[in-house]
Protein backbone atom coordinates (compact mmCIF):
# COMPACT_ATOMS: atom_id res chain seq x y z
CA UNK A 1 0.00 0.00 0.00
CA UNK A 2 0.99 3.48 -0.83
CA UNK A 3 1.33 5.96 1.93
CA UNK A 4 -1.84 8.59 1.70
CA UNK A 5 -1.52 11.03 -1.40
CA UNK A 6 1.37 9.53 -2.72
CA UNK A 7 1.46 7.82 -6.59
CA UNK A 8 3.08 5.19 -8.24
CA UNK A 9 4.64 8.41 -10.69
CA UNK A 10 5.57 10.22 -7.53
CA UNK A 11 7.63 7.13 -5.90
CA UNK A 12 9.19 6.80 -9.61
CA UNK A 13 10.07 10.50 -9.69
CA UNK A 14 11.30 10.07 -6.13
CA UNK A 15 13.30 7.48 -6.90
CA UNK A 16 14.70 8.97 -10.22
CA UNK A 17 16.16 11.88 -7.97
CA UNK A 18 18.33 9.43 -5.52
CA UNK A 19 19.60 8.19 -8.40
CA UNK A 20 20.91 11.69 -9.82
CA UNK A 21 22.02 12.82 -6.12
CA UNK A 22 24.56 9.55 -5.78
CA UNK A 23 25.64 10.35 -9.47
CA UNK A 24 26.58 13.65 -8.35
CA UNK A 25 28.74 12.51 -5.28
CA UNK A 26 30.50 9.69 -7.48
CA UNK A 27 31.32 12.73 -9.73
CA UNK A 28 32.32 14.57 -6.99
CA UNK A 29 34.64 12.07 -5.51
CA UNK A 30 36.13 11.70 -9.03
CA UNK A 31 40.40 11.42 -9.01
CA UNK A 32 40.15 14.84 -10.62
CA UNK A 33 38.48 16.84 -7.28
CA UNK A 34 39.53 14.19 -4.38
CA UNK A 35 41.48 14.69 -1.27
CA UNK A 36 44.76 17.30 -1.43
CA UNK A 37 47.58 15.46 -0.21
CA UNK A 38 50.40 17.65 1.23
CA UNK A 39 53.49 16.55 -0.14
CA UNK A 40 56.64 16.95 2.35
CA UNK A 41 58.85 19.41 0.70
CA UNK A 42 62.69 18.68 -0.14
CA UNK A 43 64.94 18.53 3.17
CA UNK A 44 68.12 20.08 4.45
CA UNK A 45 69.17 18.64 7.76
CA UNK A 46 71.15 21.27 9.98
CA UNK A 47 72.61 21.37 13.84
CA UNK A 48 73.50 24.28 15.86
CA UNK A 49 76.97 23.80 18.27
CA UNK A 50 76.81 27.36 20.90
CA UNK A 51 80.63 28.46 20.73
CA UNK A 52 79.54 31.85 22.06
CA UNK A 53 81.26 32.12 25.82
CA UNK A 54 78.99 35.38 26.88
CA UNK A 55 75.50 34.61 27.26
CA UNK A 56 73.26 32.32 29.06
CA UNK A 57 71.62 28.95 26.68
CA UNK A 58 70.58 30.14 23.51
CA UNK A 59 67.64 29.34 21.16
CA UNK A 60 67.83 28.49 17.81
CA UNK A 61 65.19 28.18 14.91
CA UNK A 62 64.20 29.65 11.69
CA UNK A 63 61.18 32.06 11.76
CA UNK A 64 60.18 32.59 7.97
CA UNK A 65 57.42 30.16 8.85
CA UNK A 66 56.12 28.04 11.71
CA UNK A 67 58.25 25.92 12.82
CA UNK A 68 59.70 24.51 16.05
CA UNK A 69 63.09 25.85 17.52
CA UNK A 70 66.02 23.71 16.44
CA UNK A 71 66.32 22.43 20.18
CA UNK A 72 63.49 23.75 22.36
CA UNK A 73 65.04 24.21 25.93
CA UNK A 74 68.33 26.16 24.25
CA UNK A 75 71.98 25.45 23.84
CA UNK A 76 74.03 26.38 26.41
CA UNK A 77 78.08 26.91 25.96
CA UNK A 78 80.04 23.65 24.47
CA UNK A 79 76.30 22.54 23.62
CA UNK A 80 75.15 21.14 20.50
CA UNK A 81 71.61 20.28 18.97
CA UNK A 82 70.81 17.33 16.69
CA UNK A 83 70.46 17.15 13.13
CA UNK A 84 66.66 18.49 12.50
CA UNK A 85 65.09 18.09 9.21
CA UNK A 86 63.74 21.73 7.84
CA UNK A 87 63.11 22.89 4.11
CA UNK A 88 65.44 23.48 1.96
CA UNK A 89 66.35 26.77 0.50
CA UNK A 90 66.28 30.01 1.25
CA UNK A 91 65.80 30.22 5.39
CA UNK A 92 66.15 32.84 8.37
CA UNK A 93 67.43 31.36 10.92
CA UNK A 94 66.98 33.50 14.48
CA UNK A 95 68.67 33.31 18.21
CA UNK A 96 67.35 34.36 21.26
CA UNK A 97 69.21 34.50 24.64
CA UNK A 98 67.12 32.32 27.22
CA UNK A 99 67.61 35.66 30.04
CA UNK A 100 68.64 38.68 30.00
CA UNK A 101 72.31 39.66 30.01
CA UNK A 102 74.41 42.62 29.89
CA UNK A 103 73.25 44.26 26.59
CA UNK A 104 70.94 41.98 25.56
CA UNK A 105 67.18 41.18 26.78
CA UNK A 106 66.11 38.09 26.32
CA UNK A 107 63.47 37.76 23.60
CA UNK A 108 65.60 40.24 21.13
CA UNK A 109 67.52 38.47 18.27
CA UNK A 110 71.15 37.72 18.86
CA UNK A 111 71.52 36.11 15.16
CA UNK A 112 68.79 37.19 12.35
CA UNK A 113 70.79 35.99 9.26
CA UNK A 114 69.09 34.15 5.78
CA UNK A 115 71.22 30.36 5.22
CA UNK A 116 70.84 28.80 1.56
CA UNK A 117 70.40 25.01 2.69
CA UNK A 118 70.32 22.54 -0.29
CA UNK A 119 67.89 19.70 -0.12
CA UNK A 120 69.69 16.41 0.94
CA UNK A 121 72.54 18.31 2.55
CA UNK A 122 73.42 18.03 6.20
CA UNK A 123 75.01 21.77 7.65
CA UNK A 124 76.69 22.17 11.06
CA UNK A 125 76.28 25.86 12.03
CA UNK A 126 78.50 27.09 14.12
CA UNK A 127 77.82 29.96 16.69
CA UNK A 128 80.90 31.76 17.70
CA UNK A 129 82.45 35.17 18.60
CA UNK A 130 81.10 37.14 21.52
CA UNK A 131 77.12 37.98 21.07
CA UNK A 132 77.95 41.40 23.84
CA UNK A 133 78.65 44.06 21.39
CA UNK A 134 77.57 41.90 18.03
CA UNK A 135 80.79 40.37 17.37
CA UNK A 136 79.57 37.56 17.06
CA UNK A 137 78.33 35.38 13.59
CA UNK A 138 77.74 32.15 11.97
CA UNK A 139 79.90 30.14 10.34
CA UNK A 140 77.76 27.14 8.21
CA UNK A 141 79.59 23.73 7.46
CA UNK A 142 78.58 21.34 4.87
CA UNK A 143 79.24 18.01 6.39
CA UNK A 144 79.85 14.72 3.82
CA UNK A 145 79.03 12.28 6.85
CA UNK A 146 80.97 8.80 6.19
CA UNK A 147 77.62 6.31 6.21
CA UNK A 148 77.73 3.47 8.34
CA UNK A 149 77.78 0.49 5.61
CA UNK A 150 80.68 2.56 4.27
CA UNK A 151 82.70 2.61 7.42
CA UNK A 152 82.41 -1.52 8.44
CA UNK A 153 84.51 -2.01 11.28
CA UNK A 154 85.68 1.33 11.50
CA UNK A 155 84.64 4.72 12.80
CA UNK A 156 85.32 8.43 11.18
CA UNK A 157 86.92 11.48 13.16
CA UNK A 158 87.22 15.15 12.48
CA UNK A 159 87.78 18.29 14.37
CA UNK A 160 86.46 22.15 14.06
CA UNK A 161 88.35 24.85 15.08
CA UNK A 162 85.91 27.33 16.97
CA UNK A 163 88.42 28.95 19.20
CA UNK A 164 88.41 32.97 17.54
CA UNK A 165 91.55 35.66 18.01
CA UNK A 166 95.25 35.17 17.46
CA UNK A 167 95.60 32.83 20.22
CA UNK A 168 96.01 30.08 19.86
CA UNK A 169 95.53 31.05 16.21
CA UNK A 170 95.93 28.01 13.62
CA UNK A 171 96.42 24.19 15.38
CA UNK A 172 97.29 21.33 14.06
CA UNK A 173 95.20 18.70 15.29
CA UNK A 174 96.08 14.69 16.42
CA UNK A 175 94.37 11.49 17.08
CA UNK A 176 95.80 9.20 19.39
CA UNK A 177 94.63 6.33 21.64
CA UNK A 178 94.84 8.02 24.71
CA UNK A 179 95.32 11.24 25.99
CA UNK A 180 98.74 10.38 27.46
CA UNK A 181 100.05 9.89 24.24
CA UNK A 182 102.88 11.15 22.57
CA UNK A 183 101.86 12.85 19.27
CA UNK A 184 103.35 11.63 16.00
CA UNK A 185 101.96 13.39 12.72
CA UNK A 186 99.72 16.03 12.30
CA UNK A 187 96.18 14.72 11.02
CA UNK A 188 95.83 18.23 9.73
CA UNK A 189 96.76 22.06 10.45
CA UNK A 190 93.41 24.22 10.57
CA UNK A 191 92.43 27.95 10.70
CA UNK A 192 89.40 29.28 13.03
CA UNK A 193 86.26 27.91 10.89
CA UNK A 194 87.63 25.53 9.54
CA UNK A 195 87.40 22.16 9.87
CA UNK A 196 89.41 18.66 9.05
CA UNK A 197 88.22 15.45 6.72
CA UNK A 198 87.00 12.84 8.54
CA UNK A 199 90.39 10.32 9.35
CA UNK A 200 89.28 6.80 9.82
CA UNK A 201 90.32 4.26 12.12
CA UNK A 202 89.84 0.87 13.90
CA UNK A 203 86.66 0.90 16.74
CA UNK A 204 88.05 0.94 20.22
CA UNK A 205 89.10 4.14 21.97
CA UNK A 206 90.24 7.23 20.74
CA UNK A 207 91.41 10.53 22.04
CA UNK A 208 91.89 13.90 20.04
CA UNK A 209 94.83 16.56 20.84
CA UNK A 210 95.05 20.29 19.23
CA UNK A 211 97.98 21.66 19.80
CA UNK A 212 98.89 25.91 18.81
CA UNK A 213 101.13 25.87 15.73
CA UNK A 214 102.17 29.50 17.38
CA UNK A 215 102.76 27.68 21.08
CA UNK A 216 103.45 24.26 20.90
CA UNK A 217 102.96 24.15 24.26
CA UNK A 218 99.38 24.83 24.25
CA UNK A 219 97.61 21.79 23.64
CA UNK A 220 93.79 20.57 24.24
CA UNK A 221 93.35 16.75 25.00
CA UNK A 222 89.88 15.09 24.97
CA UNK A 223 89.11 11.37 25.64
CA UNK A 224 86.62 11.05 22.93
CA UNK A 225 83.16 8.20 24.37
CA UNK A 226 83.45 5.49 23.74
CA UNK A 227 79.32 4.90 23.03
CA UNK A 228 77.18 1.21 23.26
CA UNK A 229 76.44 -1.69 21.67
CA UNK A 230 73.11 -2.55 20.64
CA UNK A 231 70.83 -5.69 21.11
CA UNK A 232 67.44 -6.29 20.15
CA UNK A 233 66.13 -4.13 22.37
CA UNK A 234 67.92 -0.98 22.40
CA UNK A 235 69.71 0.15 19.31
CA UNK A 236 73.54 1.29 19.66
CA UNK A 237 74.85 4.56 21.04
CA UNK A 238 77.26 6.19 18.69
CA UNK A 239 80.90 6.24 19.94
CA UNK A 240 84.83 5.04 18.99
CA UNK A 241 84.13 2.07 20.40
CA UNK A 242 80.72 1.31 17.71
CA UNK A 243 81.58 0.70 13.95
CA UNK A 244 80.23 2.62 11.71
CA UNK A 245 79.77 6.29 14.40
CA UNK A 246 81.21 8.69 12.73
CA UNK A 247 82.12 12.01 15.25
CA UNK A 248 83.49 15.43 15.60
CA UNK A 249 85.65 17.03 18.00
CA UNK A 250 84.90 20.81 18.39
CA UNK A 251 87.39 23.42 20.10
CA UNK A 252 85.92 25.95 22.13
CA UNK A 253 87.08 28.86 23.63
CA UNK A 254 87.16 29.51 27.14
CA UNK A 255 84.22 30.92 28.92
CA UNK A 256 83.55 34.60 30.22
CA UNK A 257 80.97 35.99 33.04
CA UNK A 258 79.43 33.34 34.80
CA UNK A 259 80.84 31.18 32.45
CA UNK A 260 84.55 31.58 33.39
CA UNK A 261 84.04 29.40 36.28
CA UNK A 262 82.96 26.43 34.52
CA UNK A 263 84.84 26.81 31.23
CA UNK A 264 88.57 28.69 32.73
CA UNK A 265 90.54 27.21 29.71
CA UNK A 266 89.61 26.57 26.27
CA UNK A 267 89.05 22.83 25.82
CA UNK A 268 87.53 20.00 23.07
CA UNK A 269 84.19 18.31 23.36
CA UNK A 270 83.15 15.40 21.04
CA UNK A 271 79.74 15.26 19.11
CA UNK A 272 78.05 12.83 17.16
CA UNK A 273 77.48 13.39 13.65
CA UNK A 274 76.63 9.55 12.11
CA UNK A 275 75.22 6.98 13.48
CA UNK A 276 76.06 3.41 13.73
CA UNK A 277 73.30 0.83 11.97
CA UNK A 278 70.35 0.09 14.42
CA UNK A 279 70.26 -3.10 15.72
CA UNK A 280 66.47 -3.73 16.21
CA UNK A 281 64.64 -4.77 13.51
CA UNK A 282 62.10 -2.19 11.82
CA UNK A 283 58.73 -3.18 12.45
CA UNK A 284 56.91 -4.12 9.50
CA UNK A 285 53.50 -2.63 8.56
C-alpha cells in the first residue's frame, strides 16, 4: 500500500532523484576533485653547536614560517643540537638569549641571518664570537658524513676549530689512543672555521689533541666516548668504540661571566654526527 496522497509516478520521480544525487557525489569524488595530499617538501638537515662564551643557553630556529626551535630548551656553551630536518632553501634562521644579560634582553635576536640550505645536505652551524657588542656570527659547514655500511669495522673522526683571536691562532690537530700519548703526525693544520676530513680508524678508543702551531705548548686533549652496543632491544649509542659512528671534535674557547668558572681554559668536546646501523629490527606494517 501506498502511503496517503502519494502515486506510483511520484515514488518513480522520487526514486529517479536518488539516483541523480549519488551520481553527483560519485562525480564529486572523481580522481580529478579528491582529497589534497600535502606533499613533504625537499629537506636540508642542519645542527647548531653554541661556541659563544657570553650569554646564558641560547635558542635556535628559523622564523620565515612556523616551525619549532632547532632544540626547544636552548643550547648552552660547548652545547650542541641534533640534526633536524627543515626545508630546503632560502631560510632565516633566528637566536634568542634564554635571560637577560648585559646588553641583551632576552626575547631580542642575537643572530637574524638568511642560510641557503640545499635539499639532501646536512650543515653544522657554528655559533661563535662574543654575542655582547655583536661580534659575534655564523659560520655554516657542509658536512659529507661517512655512512655506516661505508665505514664496516671502523669509525670516522674530524675536528672544528671554533676557538676565535690570534691565540692560539691556527692548530694542528692529532688522534691518538689516549690522551697520554705522545703525538706523531699532524692529522691536519686548521684555521678558526675551519674544519678537518673525517680520518678513519679501527673501533676501540680514541682521544683527540690540538695543539697551537704559534705555542706548541698549548695543547687541548679530549678522551673522545666510547658509546654502546646494541641488542634487540635498544639500538647502539654512537661512539669510537661502535663501527660505523662517525664524530666530531669541536674546540671551544674559554668561557667569560658566569661562564669563566665552569669553562677557565679553552678545551675539546666530542659530538656525534653519524650513526652506527640500528640493531632492532624495523617493524613491518
Amino acid at each position: 500500500m501506498l502511503p496517503v496522497n502519494m502515486t506510483h509516478t511520484s515514488v518513480a520521480l522520487r526514486r529517479v532523484a536518488a539516483a541523480a544525487l549519488a551520481l553527483g557525489g560519485l562525480a564529486a569524488c572523481s580522481s580529478e576533485d579528491g582529497p589534497t595530499v600535502t606533499e613533504t617538501p625537499p629537506l636540508a638537515y642542519v645542527r647548531v653547536i653554541n661556541a659563544i662564551p657570553d650569554t646564558t643557553a641560547m635558542i635556535y630556529g628559523f622564523r620565515d614560517e612556523v616551525e619549532n626551535p632547532i632544540e626547544g630548551s636552548g643550547l648552552a656553551f660547548r652545547q650542541g643540537s641534533s640534526y633536524k630536518g627543515t626545508r630546503a632553501g632560502q631560510r632565516l634562521l633566528r637566536s634568542f638569549v634564554v635571560s637577560s644579560v648585559p646588553a641583551i634582553v632576552a626575547g631580542d635576536p642575537v643572530i637574524n641571518q638568511t642560510l641557503t640550505l640545499r635539499p639532501n645536505t646536512y650543515y653544522t652551524v657554528l655559533h661563535v664570537g662574543l654575542a655582547q657588542g655583536n661580534r659575534d656570527s655564523l659560520i655554516v659547514l657542509e658536512d659529507s658524513i661517512p655512512r655506516a655500511a661505508d665505514l664496516g669495522q671502523q669509525v670516522a673522526i674530524r675536528a672544528v676549530h671554533a676557538i676565535p683571536g690570534a691565540a692560539p691562532g691556527p692548530v694542528q690537530v692529532f688522534v691518538t689512543d689516549t690522551t697520554s700519548d705522545a703525538v706523531g703526525t699532524a692529522l691536519a693544520t686548521i684555521n678558526f672555521g675551519a674544519r678537518t676530513g673525517y680520518v678513519r680508524r679501527a673501533a676501540g678508543r680514541a682521544a683527540a689533541q690540538v695543539r697551537a702551531v704559534a705555542d706548541p705548548s698549548v695543547i687541548l686533549r679530549v678522551q673522545m666516548q666510547r658509546g654502546t652496543p646494541g641488542d634487540n632491544v635498544a639500538n647502539p649509542e654512537g661512539g669510537v668504540a661502535i663501527s660505523g659512528s662517525a664524530m666530531s671534535v669541536v674546540a671551544f674557547p674559554a668561557g667569560l661571566g658566569q661562564r669563566a668558572t665552569a669553562f677557565a681554559s679553552p678545551g675539546l668536546v666530542s659530538f656525534l654526527d653519524g650513526r652506527p646501523t640500528p640493531t632492532i629490527a624495523p617493524i613491518r606494517p
